[in-house]
Protein backbone atom coordinates (compact mmCIF):
# COMPACT_ATOMS: atom_id res chain seq x y z
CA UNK A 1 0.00 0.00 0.00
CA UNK A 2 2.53 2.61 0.70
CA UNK A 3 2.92 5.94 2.75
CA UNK A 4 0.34 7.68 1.45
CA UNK A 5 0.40 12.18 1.96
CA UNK A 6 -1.40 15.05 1.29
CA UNK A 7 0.28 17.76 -0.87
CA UNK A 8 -0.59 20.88 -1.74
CA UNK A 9 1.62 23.31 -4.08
CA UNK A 10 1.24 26.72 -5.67
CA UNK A 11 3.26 29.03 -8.42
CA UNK A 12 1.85 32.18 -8.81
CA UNK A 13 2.34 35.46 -10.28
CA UNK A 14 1.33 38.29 -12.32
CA UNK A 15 -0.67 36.88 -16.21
CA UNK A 16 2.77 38.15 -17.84
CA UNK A 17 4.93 36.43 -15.51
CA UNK A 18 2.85 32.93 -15.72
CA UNK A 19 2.51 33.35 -19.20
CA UNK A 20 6.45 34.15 -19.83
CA UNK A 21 7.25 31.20 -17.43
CA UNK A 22 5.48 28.50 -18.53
CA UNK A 23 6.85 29.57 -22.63
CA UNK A 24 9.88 29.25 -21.15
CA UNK A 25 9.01 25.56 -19.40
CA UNK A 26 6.91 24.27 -22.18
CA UNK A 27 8.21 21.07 -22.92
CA UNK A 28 8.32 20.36 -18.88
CA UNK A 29 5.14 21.98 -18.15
CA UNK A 30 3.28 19.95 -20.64
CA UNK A 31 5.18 17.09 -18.82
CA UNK A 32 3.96 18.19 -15.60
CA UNK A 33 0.23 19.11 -16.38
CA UNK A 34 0.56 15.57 -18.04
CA UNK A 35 1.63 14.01 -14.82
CA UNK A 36 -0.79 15.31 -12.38
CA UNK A 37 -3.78 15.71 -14.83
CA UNK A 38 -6.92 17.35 -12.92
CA UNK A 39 -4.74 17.62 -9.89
CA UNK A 40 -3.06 20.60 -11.42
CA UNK A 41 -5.17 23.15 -12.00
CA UNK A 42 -5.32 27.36 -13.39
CA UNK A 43 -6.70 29.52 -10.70
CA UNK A 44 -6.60 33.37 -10.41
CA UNK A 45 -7.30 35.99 -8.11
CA UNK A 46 -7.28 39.38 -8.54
CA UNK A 47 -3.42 39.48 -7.83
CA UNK A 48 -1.79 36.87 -9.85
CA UNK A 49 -2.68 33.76 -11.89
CA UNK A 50 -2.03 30.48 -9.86
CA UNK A 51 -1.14 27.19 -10.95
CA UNK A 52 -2.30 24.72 -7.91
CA UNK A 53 -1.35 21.40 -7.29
CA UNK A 54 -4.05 19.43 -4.99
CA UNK A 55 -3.42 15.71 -4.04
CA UNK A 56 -4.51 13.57 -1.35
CA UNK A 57 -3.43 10.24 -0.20
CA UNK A 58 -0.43 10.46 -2.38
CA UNK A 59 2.97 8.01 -2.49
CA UNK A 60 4.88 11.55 -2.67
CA UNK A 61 8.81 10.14 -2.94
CA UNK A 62 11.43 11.66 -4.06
CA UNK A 63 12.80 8.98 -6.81
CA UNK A 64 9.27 9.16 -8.37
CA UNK A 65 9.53 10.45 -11.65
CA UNK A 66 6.73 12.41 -11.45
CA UNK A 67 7.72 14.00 -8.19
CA UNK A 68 11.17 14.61 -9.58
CA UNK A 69 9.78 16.95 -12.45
CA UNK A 70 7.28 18.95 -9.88
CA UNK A 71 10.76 19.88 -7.96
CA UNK A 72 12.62 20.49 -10.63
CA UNK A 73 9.28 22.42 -12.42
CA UNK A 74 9.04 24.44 -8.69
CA UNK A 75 13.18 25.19 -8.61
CA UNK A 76 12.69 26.74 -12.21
CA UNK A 77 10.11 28.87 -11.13
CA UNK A 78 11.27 30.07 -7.65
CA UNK A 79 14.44 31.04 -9.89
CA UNK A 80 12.00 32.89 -12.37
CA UNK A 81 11.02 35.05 -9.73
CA UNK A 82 7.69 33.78 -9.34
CA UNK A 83 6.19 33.21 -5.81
CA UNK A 84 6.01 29.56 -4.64
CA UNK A 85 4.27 27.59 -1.92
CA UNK A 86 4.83 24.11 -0.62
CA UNK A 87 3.13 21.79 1.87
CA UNK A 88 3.06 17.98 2.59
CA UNK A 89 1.55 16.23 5.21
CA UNK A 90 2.41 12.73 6.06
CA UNK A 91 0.16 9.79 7.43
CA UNK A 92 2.49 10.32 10.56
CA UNK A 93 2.09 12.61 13.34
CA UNK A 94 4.58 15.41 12.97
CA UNK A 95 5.42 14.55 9.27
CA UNK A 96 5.43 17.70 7.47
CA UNK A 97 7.01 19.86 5.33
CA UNK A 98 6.52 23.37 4.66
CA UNK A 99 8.20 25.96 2.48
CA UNK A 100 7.79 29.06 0.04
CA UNK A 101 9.65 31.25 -1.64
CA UNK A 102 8.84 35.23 -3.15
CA UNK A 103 8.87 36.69 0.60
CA UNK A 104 11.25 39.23 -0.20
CA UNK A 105 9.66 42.02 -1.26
CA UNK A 106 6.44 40.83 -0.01
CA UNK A 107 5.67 38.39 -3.09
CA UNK A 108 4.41 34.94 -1.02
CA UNK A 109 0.48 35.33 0.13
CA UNK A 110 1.23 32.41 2.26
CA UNK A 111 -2.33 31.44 0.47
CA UNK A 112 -1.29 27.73 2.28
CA UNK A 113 -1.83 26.65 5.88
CA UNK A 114 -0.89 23.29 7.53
CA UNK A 115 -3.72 23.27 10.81
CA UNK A 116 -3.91 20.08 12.88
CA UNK A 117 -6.91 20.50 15.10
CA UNK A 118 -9.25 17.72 17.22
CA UNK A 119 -12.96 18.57 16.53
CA UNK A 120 -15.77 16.43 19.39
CA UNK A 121 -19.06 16.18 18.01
CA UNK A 122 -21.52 14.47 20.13
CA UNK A 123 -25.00 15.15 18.45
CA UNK A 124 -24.06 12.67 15.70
C-alpha cells in the first residue's frame, strides 16, 4: 500500500509572468500538467494567476519520476522570480514539510496553511 500524503503546491504570479514562465518551461510543463492531470489546475485571483497542485493520499517520494519533475518544475520557477508555496503532510504525526519562496519584497500570500486541530461532536 505505501505511505500515502497530502500535498498541496502553488506558483503564482502576475498573467505576464505565468505566461512568460510557462513559454519558457513548455516542454516540462506539458510534462507536468501531463503528470498530475486534474490535480493541477489554473486559478486566479485578482493578484496573480495560480497554478495549484491538490493531491490527497499520495505516495509523494522523491525517486518518483513524477515527483522529480514537480521539484525540478518548482526550482525553475522560484528562480524565475515567481512566488512559490509548498506543503506535505504525512500519514504520521509530525510529518510535514513546509516551504515558500517570493517573501522578499512581499511576493508569497502564504495562500497555504498546515492546521492540525481535534474537533468532538456528540450530536451525531
Amino acid at each position: 500500500m505505501g505511505y500515502r500524503s497530502e500535498v498541496k503546491s502553488l506558483i503564482y504570479g502576475t498573467a505576464e509572468e505565468m505566461k512568460e514562465f510557462k513559454m519558457a518551461c513548455f516542454d516540462l510543463y506539458n510534462q507536468v500538467r501531463e503528470d498530475f492531470g486534474n490535480d493541477l489546475t489554473d486559478e486566479k485571483n485578482d493578484k496573480y494567476e495560480i497554478l495549484y497542485l491538490n493531491l490527497s493520499y499520495m505516495k509523494w517520494y522523491n525517486e518518483y519520476e513524477e515527483v522529480q519533475r514537480w521539484d525540478e518544475f518548482y526550482q525553475l520557477a522560484d528562480e524565475f522570480g515567481l512566488a512559490t508555496e509548498f506543503c506535505r503532510v504525512g500519514e504520521e504525526m509530525g510529518d510535514v514539510e513546509d516551504y515558500n519562496s517570493g517573501n522578499n519584497g512581499g511576493r508569497c500570500e502564504y495562500y497555504l496553511e498546515v492546521v492540525q486541530r481535534i474537533d468532538a461532536h456528540f450530536n451525531r
